[in-house]
PDB file of N, CA and C in Angstrom:
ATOM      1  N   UNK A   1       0.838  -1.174   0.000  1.00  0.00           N
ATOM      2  CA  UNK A   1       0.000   0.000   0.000  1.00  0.00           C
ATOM      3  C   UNK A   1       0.885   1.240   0.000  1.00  0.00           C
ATOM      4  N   UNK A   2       0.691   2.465  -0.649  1.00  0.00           N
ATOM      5  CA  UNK A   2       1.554   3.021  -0.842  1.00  0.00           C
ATOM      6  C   UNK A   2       0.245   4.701  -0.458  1.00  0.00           C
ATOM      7  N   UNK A   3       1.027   5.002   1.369  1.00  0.00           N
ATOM      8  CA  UNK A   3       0.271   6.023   1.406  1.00  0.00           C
ATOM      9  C   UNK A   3      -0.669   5.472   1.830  1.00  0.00           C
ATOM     10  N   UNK A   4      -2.108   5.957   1.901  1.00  0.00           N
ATOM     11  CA  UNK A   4      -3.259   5.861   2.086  1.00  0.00           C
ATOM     12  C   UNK A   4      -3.819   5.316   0.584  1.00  0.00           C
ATOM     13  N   UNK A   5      -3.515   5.141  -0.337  1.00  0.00           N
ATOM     14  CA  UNK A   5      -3.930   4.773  -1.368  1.00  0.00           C
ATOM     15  C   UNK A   5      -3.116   3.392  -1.890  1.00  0.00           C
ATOM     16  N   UNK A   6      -4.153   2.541  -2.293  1.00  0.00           N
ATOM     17  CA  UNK A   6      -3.710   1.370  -2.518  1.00  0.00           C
ATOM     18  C   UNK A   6      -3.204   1.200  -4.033  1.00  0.00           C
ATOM     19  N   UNK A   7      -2.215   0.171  -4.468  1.00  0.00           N
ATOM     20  CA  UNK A   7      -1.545   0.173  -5.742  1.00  0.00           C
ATOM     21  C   UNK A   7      -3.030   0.235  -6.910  1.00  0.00           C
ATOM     22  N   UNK A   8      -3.940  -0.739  -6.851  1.00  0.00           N
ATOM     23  CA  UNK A   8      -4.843  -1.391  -7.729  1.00  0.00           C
ATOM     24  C   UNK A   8      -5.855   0.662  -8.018  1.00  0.00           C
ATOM     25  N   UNK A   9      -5.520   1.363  -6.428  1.00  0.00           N
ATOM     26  CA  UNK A   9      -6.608   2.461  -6.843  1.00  0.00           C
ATOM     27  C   UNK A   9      -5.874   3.748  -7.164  1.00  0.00           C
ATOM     28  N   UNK A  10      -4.531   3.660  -7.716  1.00  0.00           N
ATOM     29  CA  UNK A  10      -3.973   4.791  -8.908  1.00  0.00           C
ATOM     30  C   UNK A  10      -4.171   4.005 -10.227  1.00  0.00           C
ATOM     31  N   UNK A  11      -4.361   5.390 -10.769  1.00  0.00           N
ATOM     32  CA  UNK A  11      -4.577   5.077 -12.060  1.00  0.00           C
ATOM     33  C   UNK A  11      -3.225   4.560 -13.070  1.00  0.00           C
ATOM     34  N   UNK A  12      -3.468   3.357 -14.230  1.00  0.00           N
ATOM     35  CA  UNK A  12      -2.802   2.962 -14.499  1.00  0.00           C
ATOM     36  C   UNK A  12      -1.664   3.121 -14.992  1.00  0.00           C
ATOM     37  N   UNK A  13      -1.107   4.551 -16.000  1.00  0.00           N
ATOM     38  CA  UNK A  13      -0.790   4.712 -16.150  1.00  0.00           C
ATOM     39  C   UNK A  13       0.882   4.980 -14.959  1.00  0.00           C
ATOM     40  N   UNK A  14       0.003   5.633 -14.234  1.00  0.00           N
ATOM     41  CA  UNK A  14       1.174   5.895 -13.039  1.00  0.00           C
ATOM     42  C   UNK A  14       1.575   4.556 -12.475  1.00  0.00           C
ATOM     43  N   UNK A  15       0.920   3.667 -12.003  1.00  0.00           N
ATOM     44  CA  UNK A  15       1.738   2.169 -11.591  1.00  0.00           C
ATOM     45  C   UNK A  15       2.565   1.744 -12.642  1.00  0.00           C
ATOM     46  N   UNK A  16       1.972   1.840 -14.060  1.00  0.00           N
ATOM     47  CA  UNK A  16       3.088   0.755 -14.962  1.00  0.00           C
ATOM     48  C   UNK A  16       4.122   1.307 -15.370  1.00  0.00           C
ATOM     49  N   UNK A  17       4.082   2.779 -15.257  1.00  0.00           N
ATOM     50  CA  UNK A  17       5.694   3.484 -15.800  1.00  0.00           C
ATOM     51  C   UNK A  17       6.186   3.367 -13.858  1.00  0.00           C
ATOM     52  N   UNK A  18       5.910   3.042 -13.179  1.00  0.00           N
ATOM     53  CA  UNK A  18       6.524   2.700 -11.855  1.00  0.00           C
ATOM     54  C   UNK A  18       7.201   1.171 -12.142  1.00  0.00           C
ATOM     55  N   UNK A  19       6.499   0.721 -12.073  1.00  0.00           N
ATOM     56  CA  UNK A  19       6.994  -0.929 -12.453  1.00  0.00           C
ATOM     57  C   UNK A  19       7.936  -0.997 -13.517  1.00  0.00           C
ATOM     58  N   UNK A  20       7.856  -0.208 -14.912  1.00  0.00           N
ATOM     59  CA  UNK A  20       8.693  -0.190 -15.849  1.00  0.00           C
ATOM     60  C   UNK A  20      10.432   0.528 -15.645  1.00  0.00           C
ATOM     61  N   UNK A  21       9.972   1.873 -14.786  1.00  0.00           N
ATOM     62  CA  UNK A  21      10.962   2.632 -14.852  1.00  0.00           C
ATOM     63  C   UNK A  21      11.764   1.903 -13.770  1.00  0.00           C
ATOM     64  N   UNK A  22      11.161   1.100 -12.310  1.00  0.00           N
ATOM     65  CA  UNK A  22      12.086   0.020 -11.156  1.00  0.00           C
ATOM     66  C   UNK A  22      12.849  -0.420 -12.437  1.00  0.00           C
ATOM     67  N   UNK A  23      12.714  -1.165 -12.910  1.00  0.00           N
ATOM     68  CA  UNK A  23      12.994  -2.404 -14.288  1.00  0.00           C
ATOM     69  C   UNK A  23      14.733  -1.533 -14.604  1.00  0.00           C
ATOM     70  N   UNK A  24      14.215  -0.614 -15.229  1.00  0.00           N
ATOM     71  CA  UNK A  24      15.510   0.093 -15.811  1.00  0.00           C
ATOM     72  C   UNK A  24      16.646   0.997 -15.013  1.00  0.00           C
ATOM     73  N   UNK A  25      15.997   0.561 -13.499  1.00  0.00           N
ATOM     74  CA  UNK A  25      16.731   1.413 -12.265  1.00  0.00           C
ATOM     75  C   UNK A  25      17.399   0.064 -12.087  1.00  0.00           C
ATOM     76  N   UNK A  26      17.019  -0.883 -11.908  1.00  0.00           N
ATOM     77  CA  UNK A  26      17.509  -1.662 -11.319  1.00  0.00           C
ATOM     78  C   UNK A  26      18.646  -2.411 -12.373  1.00  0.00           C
ATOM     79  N   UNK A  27      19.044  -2.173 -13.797  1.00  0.00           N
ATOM     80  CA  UNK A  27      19.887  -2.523 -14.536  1.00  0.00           C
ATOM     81  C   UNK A  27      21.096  -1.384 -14.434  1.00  0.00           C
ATOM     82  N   UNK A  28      20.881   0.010 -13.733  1.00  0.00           N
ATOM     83  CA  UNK A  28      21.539   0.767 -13.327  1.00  0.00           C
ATOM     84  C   UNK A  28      21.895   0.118 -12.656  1.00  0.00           C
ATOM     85  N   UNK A  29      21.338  -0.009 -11.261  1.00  0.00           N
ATOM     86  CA  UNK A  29      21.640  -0.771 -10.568  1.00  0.00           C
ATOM     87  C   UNK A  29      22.845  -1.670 -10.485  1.00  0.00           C
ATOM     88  N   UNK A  30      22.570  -2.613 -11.154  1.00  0.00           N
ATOM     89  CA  UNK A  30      23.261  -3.988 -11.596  1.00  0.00           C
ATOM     90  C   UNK A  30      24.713  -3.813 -12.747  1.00  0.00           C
ATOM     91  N   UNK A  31      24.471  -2.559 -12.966  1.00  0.00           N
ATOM     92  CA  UNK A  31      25.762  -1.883 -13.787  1.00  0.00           C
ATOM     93  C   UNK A  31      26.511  -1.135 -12.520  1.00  0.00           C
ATOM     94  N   UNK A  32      26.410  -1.022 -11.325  1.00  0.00           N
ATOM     95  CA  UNK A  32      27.325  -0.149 -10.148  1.00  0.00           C
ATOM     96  C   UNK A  32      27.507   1.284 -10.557  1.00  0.00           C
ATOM     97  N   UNK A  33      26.190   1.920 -11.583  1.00  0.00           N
ATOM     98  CA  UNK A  33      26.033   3.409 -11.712  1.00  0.00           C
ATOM     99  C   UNK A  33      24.731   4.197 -10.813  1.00  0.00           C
ATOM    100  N   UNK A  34      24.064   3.153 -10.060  1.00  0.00           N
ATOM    101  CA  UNK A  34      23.534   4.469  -9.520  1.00  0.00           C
ATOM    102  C   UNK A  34      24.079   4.540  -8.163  1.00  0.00           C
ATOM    103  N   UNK A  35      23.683   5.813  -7.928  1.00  0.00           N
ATOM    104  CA  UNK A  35      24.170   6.898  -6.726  1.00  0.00           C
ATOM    105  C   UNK A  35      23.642   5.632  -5.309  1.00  0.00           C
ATOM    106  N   UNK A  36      24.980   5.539  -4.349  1.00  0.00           N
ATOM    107  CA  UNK A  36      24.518   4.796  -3.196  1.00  0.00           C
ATOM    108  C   UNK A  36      23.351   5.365  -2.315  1.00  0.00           C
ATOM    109  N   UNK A  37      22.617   4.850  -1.986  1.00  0.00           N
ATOM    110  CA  UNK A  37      21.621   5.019  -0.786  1.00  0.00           C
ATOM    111  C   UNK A  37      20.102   5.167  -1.411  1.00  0.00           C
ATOM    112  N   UNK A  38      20.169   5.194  -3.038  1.00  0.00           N
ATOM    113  CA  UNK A  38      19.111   5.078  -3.797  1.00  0.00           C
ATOM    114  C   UNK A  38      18.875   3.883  -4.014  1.00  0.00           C
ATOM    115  N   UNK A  39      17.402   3.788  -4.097  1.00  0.00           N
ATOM    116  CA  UNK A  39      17.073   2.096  -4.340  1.00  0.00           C
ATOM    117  C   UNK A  39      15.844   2.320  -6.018  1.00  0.00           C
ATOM    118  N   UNK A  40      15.858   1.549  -6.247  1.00  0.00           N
ATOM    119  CA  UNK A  40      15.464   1.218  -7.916  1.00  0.00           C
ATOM    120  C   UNK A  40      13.376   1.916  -7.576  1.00  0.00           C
ATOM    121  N   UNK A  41      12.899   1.355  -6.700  1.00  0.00           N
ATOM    122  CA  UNK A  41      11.909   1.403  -6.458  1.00  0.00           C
ATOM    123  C   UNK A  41      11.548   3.425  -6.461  1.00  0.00           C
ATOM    124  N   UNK A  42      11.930   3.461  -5.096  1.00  0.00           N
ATOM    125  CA  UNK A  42      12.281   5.244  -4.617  1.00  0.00           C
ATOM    126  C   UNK A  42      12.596   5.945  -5.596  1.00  0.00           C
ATOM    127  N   UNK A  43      13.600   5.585  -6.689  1.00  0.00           N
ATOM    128  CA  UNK A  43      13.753   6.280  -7.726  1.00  0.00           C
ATOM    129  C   UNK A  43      12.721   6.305  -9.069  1.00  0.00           C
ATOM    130  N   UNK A  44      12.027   5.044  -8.942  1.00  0.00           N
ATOM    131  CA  UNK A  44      10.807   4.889 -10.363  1.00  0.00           C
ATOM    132  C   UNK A  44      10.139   6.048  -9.520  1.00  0.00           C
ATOM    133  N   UNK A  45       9.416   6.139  -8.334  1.00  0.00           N
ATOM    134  CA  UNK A  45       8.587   6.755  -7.478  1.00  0.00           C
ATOM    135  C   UNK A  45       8.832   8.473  -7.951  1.00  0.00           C
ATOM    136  N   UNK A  46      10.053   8.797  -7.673  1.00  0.00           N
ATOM    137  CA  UNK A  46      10.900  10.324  -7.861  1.00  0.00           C
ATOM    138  C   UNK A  46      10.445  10.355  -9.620  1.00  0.00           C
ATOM    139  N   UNK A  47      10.426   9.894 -10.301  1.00  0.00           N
ATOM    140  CA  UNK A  47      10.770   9.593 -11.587  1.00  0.00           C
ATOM    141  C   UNK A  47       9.181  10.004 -12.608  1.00  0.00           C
ATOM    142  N   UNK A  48       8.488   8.998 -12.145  1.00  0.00           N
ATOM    143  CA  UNK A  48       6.955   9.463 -12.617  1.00  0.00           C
ATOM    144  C   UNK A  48       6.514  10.721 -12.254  1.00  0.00           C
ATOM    145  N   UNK A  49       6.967  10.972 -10.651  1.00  0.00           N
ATOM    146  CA  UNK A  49       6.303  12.431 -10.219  1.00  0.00           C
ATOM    147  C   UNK A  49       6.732  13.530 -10.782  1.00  0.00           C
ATOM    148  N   UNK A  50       8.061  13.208 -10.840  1.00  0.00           N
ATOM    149  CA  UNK A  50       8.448  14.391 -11.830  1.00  0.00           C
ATOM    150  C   UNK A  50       8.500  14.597 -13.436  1.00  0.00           C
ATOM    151  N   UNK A  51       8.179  13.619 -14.198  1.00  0.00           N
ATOM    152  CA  UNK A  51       7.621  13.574 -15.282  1.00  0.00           C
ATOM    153  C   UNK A  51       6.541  14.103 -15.126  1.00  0.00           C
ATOM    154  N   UNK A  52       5.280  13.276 -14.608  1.00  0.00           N
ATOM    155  CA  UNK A  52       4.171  13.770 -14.711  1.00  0.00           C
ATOM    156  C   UNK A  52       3.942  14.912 -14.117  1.00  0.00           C
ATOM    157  N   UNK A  53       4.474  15.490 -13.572  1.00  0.00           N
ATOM    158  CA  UNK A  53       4.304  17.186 -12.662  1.00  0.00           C
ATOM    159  C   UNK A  53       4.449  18.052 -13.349  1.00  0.00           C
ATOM    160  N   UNK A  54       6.268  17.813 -14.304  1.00  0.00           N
ATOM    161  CA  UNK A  54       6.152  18.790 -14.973  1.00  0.00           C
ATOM    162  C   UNK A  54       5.532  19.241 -16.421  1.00  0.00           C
ATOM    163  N   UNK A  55       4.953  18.031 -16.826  1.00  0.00           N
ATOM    164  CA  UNK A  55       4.181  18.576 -17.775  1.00  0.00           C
ATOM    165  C   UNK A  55       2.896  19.025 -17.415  1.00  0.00           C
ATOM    166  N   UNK A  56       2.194  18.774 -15.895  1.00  0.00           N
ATOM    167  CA  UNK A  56       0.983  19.462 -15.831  1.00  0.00           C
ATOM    168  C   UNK A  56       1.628  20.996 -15.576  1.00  0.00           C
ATOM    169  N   UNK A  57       2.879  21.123 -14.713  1.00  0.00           N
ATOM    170  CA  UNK A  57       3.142  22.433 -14.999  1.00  0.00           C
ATOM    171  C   UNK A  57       3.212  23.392 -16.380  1.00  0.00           C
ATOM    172  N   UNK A  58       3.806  22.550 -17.082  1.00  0.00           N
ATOM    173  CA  UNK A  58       4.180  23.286 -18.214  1.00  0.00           C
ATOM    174  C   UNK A  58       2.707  23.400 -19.051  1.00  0.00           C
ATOM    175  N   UNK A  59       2.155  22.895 -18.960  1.00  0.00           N
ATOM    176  CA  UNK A  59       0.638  22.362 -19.579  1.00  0.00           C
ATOM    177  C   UNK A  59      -0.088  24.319 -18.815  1.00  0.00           C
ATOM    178  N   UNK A  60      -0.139  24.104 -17.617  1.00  0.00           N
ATOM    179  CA  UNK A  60      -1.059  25.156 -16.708  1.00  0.00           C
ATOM    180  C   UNK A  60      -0.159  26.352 -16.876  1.00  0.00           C
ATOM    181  N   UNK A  61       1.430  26.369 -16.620  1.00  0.00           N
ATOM    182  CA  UNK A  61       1.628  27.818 -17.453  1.00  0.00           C
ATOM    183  C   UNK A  61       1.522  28.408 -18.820  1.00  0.00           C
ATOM    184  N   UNK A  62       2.005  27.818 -19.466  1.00  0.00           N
ATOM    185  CA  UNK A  62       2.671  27.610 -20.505  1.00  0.00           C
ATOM    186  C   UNK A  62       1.633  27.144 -22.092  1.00  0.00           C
ATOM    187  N   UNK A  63       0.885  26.326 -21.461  1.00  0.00           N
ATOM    188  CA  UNK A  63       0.535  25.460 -21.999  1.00  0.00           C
ATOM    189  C   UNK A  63       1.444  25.056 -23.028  1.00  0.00           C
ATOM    190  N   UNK A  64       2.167  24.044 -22.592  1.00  0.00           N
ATOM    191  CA  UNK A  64       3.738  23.177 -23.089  1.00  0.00           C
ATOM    192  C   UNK A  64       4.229  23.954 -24.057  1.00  0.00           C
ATOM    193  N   UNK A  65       4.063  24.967 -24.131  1.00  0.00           N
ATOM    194  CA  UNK A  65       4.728  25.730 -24.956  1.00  0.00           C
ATOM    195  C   UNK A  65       6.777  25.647 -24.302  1.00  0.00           C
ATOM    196  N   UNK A  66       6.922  25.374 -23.206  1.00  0.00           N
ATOM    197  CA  UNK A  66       8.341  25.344 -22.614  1.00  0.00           C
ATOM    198  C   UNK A  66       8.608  24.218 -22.109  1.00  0.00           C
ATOM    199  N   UNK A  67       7.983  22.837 -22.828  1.00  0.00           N
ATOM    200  CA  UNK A  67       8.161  21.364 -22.211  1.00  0.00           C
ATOM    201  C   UNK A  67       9.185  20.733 -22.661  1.00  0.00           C
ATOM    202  N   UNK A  68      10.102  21.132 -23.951  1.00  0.00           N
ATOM    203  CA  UNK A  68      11.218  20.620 -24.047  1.00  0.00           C
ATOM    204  C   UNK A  68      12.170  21.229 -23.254  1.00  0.00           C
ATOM    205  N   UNK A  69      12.295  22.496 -22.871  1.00  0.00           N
ATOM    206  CA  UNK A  69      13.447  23.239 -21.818  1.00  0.00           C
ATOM    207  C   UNK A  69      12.653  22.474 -19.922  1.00  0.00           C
ATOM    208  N   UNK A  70      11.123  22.689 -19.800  1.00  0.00           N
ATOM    209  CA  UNK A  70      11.168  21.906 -18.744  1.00  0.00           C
ATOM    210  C   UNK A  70      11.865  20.141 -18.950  1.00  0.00           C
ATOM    211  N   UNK A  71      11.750  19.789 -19.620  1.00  0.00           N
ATOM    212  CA  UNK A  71      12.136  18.283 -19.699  1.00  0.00           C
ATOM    213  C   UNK A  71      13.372  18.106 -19.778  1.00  0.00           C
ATOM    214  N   UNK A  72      14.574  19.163 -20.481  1.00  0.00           N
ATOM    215  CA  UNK A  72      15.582  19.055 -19.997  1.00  0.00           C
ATOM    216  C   UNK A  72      15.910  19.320 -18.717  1.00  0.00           C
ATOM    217  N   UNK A  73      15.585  20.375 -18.199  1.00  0.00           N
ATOM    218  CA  UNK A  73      15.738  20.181 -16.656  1.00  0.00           C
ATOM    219  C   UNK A  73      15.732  19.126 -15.664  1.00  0.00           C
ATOM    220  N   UNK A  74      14.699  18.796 -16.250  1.00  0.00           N
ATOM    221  CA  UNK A  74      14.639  17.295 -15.648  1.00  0.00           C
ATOM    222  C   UNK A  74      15.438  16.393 -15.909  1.00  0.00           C
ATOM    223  N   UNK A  75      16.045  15.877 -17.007  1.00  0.00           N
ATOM    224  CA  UNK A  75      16.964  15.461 -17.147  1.00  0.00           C
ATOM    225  C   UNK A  75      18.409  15.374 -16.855  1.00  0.00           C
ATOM    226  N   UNK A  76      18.667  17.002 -16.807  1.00  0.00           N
ATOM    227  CA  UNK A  76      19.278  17.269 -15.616  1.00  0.00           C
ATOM    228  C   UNK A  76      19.548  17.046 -14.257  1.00  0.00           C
ATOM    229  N   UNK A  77      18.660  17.832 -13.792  1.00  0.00           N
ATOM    230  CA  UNK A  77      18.683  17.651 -12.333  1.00  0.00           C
ATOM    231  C   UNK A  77      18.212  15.947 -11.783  1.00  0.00           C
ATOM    232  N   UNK A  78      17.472  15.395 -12.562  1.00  0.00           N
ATOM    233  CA  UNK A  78      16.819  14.182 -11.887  1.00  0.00           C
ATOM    234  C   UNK A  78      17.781  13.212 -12.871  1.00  0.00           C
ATOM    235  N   UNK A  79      17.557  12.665 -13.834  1.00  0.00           N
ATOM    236  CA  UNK A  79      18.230  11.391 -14.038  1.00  0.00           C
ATOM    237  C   UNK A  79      19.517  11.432 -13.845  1.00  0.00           C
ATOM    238  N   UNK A  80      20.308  12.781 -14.211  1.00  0.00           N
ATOM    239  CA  UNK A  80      21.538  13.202 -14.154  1.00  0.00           C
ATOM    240  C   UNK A  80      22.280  12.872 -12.787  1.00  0.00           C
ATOM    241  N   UNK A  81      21.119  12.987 -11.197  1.00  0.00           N
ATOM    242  CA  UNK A  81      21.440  12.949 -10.374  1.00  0.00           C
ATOM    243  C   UNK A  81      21.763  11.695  -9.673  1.00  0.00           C
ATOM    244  N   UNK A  82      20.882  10.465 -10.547  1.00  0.00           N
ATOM    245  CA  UNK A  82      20.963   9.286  -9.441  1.00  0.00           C
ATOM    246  C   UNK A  82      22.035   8.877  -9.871  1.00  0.00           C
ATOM    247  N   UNK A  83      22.751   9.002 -10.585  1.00  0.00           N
ATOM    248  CA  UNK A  83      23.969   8.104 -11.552  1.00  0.00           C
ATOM    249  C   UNK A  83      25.286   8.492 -10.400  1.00  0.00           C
ATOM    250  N   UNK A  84      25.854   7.467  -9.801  1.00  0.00           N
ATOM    251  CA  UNK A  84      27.129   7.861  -9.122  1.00  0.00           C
ATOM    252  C   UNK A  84      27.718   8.266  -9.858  1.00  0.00           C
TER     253      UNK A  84
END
């Protein structure tokens, strides 16, 4: 159970890029590139939210008119970061 909300009652989209993105953390993982004290799971978790956040941001300012400069950021700061 994750939170007060159970896996089966988010919507799907958000569980299966969770399950997908663990998948490709955890071959980080298994390559000795990600950052110690991160775990594959915590990071899919970090990973969707900030995907999906910032395009509702960019969506509600912007309307994505600035979603490739938000998405590099993200790329930046977030995938850039878990990698030891």
């Amino acid at each position: 159970m994750r939170g007060n909300i159970a896996p089966q009652d988010l919507p799907e989209p958000y569980v299966g890029w969770e399950d997908y993105l663990t998948g490709l953390v955890e071959e980080v993982e298994k390559a000795g590139e990600l950052r110690a004290g991160v775990t594959p799971r915590s990071a899919a978790r970090v990973l969707v939210s900030a995907f999906f956040g910032m395009q509702h941001v960019s969506d509600v300012l912007s309307r994505r008119s600035d979603l490739a400069e938000r998405y590099a950021e993200l790329r930046t700061v977030v995938l850039e970061g878990l990698r030891d």
